[in-house]
C-alpha atoms as a PDB file:
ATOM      1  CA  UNK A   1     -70.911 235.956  62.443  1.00  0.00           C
ATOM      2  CA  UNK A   2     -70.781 232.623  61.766  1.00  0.00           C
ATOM      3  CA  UNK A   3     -71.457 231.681  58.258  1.00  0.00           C
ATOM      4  CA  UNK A   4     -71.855 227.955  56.658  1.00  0.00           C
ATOM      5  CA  UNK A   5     -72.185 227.711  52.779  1.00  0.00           C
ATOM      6  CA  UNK A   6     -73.175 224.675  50.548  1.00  0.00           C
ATOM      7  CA  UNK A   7     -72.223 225.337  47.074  1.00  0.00           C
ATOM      8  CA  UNK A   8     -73.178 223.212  44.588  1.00  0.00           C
ATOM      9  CA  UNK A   9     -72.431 223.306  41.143  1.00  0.00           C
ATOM     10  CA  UNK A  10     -72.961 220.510  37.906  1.00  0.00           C
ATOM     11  CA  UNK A  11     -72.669 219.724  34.385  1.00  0.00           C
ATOM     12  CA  UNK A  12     -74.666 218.444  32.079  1.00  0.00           C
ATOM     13  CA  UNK A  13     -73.180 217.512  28.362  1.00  0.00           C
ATOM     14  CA  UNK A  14     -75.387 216.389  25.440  1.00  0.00           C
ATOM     15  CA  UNK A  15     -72.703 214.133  24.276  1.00  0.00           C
ATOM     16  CA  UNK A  16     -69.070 212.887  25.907  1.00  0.00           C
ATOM     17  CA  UNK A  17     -66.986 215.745  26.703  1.00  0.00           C
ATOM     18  CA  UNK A  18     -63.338 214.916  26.829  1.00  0.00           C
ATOM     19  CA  UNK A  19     -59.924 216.990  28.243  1.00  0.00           C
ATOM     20  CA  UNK A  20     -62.162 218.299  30.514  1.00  0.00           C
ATOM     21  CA  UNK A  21     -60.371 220.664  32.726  1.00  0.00           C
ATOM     22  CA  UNK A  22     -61.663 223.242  35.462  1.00  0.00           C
ATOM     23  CA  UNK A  23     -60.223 226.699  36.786  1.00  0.00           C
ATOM     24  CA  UNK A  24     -61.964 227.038  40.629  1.00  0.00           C
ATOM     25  CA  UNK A  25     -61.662 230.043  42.951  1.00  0.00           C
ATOM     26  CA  UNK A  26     -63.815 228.641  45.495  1.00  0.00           C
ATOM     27  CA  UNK A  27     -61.718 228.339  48.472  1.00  0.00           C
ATOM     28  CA  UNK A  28     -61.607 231.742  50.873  1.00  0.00           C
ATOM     29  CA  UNK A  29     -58.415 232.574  52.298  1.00  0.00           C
ATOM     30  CA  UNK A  30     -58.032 234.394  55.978  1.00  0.00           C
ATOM     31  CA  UNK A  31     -57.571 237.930  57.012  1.00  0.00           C
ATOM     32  CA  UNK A  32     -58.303 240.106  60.146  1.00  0.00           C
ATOM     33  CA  UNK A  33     -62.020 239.890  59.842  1.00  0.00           C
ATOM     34  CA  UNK A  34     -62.196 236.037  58.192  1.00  0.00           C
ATOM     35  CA  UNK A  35     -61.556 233.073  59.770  1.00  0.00           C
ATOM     36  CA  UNK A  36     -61.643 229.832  58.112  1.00  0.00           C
ATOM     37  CA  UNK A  37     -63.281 227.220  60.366  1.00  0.00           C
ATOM     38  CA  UNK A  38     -62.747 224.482  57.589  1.00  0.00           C
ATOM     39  CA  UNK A  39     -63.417 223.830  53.993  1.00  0.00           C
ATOM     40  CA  UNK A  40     -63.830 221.252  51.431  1.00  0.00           C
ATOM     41  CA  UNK A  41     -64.120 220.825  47.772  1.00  0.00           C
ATOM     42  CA  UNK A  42     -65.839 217.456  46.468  1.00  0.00           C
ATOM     43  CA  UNK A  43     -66.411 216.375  43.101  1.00  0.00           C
ATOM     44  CA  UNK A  44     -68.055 213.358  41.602  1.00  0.00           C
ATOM     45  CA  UNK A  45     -65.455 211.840  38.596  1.00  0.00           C
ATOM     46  CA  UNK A  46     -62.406 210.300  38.844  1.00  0.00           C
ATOM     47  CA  UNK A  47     -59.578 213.332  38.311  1.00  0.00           C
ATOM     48  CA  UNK A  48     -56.716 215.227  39.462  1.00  0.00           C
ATOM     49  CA  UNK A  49     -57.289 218.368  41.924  1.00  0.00           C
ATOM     50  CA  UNK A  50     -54.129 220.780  42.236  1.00  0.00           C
ATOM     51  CA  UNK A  51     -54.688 223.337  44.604  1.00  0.00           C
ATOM     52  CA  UNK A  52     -52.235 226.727  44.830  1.00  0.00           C
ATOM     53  CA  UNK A  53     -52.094 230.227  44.614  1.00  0.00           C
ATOM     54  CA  UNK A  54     -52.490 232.474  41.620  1.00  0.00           C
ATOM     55  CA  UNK A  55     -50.921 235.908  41.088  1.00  0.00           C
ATOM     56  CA  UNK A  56     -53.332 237.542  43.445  1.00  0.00           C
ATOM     57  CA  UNK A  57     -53.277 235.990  46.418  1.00  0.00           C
ATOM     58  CA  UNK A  58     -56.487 233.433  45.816  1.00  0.00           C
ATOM     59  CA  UNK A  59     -56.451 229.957  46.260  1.00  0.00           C
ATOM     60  CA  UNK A  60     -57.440 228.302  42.892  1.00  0.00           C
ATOM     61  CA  UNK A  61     -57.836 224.442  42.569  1.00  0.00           C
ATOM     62  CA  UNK A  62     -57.812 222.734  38.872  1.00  0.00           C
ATOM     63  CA  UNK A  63     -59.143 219.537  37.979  1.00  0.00           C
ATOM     64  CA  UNK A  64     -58.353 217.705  35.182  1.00  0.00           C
ATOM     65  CA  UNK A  65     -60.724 214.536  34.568  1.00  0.00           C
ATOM     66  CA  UNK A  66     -59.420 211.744  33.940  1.00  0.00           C
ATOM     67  CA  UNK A  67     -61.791 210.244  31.178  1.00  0.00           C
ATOM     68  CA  UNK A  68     -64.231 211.994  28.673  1.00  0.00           C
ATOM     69  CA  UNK A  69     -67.432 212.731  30.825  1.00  0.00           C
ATOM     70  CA  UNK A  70     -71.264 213.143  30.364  1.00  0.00           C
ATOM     71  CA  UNK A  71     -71.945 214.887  33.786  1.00  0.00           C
ATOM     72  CA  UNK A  72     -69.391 216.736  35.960  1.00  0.00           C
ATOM     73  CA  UNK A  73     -70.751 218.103  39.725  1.00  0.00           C
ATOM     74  CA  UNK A  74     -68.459 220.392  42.187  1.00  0.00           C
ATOM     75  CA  UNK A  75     -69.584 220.337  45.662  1.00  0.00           C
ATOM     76  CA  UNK A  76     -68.234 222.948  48.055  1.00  0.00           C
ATOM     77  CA  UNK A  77     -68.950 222.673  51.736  1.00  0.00           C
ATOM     78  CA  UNK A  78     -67.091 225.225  54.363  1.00  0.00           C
ATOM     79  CA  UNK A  79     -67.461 227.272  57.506  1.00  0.00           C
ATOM     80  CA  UNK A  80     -66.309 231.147  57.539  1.00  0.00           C
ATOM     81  CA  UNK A  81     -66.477 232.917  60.817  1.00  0.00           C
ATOM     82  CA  UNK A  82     -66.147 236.728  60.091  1.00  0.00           C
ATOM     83  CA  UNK A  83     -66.169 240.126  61.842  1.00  0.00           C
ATOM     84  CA  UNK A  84     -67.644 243.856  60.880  1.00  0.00           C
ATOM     85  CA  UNK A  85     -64.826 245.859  59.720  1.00  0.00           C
ATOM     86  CA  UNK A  86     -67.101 248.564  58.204  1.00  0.00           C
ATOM     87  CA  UNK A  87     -65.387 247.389  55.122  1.00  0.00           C
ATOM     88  CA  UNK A  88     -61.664 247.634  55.732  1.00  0.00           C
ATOM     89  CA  UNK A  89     -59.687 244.293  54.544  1.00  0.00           C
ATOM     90  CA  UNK A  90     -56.892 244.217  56.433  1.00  0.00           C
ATOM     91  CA  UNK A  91     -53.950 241.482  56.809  1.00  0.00           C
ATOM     92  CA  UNK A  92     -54.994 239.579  53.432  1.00  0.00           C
ATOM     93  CA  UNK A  93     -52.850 238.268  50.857  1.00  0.00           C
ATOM     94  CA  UNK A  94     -51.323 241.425  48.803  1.00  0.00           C
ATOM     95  CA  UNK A  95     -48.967 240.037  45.953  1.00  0.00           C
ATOM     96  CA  UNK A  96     -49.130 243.031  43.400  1.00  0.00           C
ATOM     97  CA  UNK A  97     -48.710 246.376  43.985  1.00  0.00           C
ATOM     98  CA  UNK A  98     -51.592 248.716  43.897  1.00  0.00           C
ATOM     99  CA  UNK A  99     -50.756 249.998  40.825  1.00  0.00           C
ATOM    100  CA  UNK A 100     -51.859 246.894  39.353  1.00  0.00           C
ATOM    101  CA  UNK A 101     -55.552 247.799  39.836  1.00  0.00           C
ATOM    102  CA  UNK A 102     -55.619 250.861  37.661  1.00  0.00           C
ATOM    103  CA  UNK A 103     -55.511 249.041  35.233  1.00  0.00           C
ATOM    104  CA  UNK A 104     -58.303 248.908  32.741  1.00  0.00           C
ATOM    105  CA  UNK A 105     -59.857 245.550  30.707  1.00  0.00           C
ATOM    106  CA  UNK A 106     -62.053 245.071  28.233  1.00  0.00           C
ATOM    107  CA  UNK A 107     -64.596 244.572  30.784  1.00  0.00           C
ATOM    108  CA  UNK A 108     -64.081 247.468  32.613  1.00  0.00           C
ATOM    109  CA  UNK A 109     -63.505 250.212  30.279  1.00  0.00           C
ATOM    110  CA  UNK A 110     -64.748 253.629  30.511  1.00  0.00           C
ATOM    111  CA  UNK A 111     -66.733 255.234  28.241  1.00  0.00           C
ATOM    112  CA  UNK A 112     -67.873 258.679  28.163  1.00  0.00           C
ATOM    113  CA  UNK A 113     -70.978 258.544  29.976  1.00  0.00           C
ATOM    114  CA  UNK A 114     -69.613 256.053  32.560  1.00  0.00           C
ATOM    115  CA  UNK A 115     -66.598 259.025  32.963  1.00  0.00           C
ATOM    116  CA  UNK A 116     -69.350 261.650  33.388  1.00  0.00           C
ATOM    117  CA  UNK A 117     -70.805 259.087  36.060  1.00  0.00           C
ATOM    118  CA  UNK A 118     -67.076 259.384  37.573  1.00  0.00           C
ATOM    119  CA  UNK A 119     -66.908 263.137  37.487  1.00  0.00           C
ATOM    120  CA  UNK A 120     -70.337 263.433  38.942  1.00  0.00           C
ATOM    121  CA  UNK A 121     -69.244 261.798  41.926  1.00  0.00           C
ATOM    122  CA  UNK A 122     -66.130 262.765  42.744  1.00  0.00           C
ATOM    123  CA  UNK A 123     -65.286 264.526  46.142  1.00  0.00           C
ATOM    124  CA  UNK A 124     -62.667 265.707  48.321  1.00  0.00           C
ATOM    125  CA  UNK A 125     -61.099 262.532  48.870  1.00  0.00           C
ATOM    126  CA  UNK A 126     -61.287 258.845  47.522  1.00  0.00           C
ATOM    127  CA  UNK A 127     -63.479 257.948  50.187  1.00  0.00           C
ATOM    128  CA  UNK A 128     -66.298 259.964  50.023  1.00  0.00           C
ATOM    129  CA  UNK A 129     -66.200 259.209  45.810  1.00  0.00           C
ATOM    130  CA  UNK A 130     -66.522 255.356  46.841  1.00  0.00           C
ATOM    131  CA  UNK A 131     -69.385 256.236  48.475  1.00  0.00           C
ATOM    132  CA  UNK A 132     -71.051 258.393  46.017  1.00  0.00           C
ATOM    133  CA  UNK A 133     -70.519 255.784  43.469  1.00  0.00           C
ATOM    134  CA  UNK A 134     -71.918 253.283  45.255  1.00  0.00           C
ATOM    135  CA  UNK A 135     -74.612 254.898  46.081  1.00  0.00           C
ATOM    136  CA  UNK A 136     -75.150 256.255  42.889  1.00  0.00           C
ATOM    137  CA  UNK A 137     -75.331 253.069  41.111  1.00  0.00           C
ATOM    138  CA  UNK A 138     -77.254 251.788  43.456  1.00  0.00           C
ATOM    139  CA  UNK A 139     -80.037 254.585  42.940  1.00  0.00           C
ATOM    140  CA  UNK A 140     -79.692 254.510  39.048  1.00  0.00           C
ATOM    141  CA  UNK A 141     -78.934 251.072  38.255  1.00  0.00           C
ATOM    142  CA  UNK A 142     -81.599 248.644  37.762  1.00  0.00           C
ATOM    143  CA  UNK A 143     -81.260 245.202  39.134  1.00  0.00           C
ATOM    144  CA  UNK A 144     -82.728 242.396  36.063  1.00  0.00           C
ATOM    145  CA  UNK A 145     -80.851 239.306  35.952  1.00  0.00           C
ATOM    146  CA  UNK A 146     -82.468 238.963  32.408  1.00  0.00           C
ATOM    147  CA  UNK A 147     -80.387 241.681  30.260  1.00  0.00           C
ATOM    148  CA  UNK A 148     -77.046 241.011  30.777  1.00  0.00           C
ATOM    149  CA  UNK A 149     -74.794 237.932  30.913  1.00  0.00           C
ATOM    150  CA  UNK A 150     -71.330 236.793  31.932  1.00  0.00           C
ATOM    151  CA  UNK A 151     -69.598 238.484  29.198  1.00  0.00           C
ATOM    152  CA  UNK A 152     -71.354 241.751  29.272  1.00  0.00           C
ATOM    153  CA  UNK A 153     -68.998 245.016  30.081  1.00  0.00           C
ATOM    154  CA  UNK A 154     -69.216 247.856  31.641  1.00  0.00           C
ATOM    155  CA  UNK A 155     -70.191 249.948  28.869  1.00  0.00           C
ATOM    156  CA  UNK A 156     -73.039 247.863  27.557  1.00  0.00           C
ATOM    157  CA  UNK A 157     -74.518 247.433  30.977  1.00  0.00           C
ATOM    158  CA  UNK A 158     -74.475 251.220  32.510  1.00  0.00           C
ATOM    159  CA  UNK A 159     -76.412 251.927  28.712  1.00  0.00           C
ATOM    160  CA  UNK A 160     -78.867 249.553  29.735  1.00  0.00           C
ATOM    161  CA  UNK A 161     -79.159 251.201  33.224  1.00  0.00           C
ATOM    162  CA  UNK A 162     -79.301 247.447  34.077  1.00  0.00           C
ATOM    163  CA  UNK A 163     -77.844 244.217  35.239  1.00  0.00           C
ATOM    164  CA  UNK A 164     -76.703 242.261  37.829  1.00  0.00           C
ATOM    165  CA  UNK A 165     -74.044 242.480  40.939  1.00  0.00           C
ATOM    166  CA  UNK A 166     -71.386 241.384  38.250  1.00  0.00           C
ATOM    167  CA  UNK A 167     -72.349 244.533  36.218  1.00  0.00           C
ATOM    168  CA  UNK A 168     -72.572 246.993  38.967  1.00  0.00           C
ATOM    169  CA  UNK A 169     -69.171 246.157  40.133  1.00  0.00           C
ATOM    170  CA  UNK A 170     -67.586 246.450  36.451  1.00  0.00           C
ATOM    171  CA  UNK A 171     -69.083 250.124  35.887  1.00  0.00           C
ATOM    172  CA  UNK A 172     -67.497 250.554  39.435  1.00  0.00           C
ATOM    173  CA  UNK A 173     -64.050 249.810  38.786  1.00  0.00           C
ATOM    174  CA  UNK A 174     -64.076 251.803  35.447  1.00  0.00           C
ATOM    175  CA  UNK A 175     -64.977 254.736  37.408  1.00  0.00           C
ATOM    176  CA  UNK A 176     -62.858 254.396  40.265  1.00  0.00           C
ATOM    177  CA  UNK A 177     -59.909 254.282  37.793  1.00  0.00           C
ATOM    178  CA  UNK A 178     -60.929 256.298  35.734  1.00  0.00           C
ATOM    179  CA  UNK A 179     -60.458 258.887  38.955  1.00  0.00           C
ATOM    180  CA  UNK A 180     -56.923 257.677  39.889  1.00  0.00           C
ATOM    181  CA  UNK A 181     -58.411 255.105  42.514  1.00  0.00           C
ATOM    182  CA  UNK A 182     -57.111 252.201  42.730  1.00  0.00           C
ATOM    183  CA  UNK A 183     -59.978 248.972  42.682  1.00  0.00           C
ATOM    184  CA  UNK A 184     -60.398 245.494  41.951  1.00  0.00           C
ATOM    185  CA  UNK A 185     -63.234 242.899  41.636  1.00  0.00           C
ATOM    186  CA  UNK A 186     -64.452 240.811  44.542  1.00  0.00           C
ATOM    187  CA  UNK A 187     -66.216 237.578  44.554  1.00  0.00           C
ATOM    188  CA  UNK A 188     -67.679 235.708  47.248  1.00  0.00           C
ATOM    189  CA  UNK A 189     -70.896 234.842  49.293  1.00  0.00           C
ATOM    190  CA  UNK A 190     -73.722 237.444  51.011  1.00  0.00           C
ATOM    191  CA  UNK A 191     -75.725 236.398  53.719  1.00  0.00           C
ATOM    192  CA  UNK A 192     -78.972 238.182  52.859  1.00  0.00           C
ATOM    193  CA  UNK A 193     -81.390 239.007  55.563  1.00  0.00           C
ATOM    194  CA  UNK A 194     -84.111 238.957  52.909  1.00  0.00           C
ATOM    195  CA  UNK A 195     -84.333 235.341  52.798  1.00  0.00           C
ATOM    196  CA  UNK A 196     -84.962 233.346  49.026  1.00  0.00           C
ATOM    197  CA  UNK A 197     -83.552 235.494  46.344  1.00  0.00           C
ATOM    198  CA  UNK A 198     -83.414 234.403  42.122  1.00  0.00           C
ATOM    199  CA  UNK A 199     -79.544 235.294  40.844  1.00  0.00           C
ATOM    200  CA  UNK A 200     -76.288 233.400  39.959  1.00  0.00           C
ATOM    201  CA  UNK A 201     -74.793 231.603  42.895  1.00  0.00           C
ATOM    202  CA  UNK A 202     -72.481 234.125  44.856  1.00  0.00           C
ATOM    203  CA  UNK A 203     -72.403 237.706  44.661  1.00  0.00           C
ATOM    204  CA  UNK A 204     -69.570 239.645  43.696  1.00  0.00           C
ATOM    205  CA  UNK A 205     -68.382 243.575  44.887  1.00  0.00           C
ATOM    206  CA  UNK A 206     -65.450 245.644  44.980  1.00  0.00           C
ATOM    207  CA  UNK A 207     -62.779 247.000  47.092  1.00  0.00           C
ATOM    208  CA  UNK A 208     -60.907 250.351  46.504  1.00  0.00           C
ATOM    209  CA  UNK A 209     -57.374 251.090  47.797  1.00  0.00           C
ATOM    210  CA  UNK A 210     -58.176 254.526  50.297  1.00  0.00           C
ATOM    211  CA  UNK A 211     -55.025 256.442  51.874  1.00  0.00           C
ATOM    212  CA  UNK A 212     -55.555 255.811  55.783  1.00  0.00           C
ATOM    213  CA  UNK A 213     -57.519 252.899  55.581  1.00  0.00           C
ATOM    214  CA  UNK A 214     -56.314 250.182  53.282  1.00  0.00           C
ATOM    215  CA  UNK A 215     -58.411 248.111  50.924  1.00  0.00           C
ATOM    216  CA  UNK A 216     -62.334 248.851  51.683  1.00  0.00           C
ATOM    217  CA  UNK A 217     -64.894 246.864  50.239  1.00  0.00           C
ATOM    218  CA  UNK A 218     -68.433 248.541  48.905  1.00  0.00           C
ATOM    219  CA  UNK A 219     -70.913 246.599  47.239  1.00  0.00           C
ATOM    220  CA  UNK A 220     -72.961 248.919  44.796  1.00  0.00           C
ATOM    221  CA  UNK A 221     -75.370 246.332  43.986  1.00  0.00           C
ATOM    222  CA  UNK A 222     -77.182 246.971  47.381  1.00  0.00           C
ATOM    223  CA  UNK A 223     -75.701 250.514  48.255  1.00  0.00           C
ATOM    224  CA  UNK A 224     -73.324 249.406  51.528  1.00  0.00           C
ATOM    225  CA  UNK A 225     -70.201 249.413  52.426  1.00  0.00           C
ATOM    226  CA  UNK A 226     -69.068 245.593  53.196  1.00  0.00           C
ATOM    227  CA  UNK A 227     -70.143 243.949  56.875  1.00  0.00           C
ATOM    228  CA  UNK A 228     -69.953 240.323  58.395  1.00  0.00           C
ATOM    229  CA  UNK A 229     -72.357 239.298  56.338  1.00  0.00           C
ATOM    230  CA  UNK A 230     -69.951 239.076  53.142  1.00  0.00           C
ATOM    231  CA  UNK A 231     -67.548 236.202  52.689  1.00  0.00           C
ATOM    232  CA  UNK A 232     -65.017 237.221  50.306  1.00  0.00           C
ATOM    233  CA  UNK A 233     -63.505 234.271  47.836  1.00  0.00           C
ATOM    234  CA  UNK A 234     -61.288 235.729  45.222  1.00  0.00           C
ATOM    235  CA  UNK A 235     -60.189 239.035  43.821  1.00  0.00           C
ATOM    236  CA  UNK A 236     -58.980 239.998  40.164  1.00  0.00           C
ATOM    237  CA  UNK A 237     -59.208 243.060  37.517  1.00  0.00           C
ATOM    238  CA  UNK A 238     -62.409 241.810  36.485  1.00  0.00           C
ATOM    239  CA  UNK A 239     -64.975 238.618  36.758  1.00  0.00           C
ATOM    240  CA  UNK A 240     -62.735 237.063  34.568  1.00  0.00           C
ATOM    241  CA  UNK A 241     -59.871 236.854  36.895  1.00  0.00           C
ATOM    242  CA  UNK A 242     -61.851 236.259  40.351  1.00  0.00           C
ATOM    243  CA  UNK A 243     -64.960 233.950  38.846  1.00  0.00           C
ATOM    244  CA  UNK A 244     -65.657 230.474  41.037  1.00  0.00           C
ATOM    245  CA  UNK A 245     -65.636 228.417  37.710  1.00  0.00           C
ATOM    246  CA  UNK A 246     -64.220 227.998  34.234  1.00  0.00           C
ATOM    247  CA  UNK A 247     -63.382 225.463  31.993  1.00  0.00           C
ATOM    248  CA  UNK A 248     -62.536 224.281  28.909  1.00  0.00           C
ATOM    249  CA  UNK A 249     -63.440 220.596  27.126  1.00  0.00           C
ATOM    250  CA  UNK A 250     -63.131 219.317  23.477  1.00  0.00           C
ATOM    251  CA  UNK A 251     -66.361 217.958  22.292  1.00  0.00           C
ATOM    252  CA  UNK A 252     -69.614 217.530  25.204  1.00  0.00           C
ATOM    253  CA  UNK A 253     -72.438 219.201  22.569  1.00  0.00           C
ATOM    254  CA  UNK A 254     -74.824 221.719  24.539  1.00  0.00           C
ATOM    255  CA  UNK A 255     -74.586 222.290  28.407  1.00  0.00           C
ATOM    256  CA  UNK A 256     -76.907 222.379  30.843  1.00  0.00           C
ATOM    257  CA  UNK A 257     -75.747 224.088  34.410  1.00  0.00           C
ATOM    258  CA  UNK A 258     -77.260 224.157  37.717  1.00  0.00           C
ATOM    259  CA  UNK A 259     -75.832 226.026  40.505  1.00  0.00           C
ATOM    260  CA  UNK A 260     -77.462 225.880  43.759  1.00  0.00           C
ATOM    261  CA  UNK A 261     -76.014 228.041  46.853  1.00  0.00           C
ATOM    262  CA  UNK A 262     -77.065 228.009  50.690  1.00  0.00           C
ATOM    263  CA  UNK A 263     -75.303 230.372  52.742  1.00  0.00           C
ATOM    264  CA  UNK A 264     -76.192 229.644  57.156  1.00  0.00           C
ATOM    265  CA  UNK A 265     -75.698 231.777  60.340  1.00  0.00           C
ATOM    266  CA  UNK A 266     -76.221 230.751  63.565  1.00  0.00           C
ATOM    267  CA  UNK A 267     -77.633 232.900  66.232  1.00  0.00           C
ATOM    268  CA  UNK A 268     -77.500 231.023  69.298  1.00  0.00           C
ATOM    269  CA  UNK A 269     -80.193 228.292  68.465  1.00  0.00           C
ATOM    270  CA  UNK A 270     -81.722 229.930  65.334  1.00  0.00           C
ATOM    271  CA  UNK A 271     -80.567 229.524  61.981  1.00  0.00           C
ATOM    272  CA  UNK A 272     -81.124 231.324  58.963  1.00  0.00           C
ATOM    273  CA  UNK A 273     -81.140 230.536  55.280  1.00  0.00           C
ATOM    274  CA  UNK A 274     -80.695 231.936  51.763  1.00  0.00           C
ATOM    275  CA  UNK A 275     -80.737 229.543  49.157  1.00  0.00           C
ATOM    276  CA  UNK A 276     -80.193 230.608  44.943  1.00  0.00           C
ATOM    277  CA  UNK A 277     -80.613 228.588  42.203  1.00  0.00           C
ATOM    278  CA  UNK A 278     -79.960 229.091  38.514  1.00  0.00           C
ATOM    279  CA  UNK A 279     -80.116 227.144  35.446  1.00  0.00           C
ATOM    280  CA  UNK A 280     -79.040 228.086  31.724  1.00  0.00           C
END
């Protein structure tokens, strides 16, 4: 599949920001089932863009503007052609050792409910309890974009019995680890075949490390394993390490954002669309 996405993000400040500076995991890298066709990062004040690698594997570009600002916008433009895997990531960047994703963060944390969650679907092999957490959460978990926000963990959300993709995947990795399985955060772009949809731009998942297979993506937000309609961004522990943006400024007063997202397929002549919006 073929997909094109239009990412569009800006900044609004009530009064001059200055030392503006932006963390961006926007850019996809390549494995065995993602090709990048090309990609391109725009933005619309005069300021420095560094891109590299951090110590996962993603591409991360930071800007640094080079006077205090008013309005900031980020405009991300690329072409991803990808191929059903049934979830298996294979040939991507792997830095750390797999150890690394046991560990827990404030974010993920387990408590005991979530760990009775864990226990309740365990099974013969890591596989199977991938699968019956997904599916679980997907069953029990209530998707309201209203309840929870960026800083919300684990804990507070599976109380709630609510939240969005971010959420779902957080409650995921604290019971994956919290059953010796290895997992880690995912964000990135879904093609939906249900056309207009209101949530954050992107969507985010996980992957779990499974003996035999390798690194297998499940998305419990909407009870599947990973397919070619998922364009995978950036990995981490947690949102915090795998998020498209975050910055820091001095000054700027209140801030308005808009993020706007179109993700494309083409199928032969015939295109379809998906486009989010949201605005705090």
């Amino acid at each position: 599949m073929r997909i094109r996405v239009d990412y569009f993000t800006s900044y609004d400040y009530s009064s001059l920001a200055s030392d503006v500076v932006q963390l961006l995991h926007v850019e996809p890298s390549g494995h065995d089932s993602q090709f990048i066709l090309n990609w391109r990062l725009d933005t619309d004040v005069d300021g420095h863009l560094r891109r590299s690698h951090d110590s996962f594997g993603n591409v991360i570009h930071m800007f640094y503007a080079d006077q205090p600002i008013r309005k900031l916008s980020l405009h991300v433009t690329g072409e991803v052609d990808t191929h059903d895997s049934a979830g298996v990531v294979a040939g991507a960047a792997e830095p750390l050792p797999p150890e690394v994703f046991l560990r827990t963060t404030p974010l993920s944390t387990a408590d005991a409910a979530i760990l009775a969650l864990a226990r309740g679907c365990r099974a013969d092999n890591p596989l199977d309890s991938c699968h019956n957490l997904t599916l679980a959460l997907y069953t029990n978990m209530v998707f309201d974009a209203d309840v929870t926000h960026s800083h919300t963990d684990a804990i507070h959300a599976f109380g709630l019995g609510a939240g969005v993709c971010q959420d779902y995947s957080h409650i995921f990795l604290a019971a994956a680890r919290s059953l010796g399985i290895p997992a880690r955060y995912v964000s990135g772009h879904l093609l939906r075949a249900d056309g207009l949809v209101v949530q954050p731009a992107g969507h985010a998942w996980v992957e779990a490390l499974i003996d035999g297979l390798g690194w297998v993506g499940f998305d419990p937000t909407n009870g599947i394993s990973t397919n070619d309609a998922y364009l995978r961004v950036a990995v981490g522990l947690d949102y915090r390490d795998a998020a498209p943006v975050r910055g820091a400024r001095r000054g700027g007063g209140a801030e308005t954002l808009l993020v706007s997202v179109t993700t494309q397929h083409s199928v032969g002549i015939g295109t379809a669309q998906s486009q989010r919006q949201a605005q705090n």
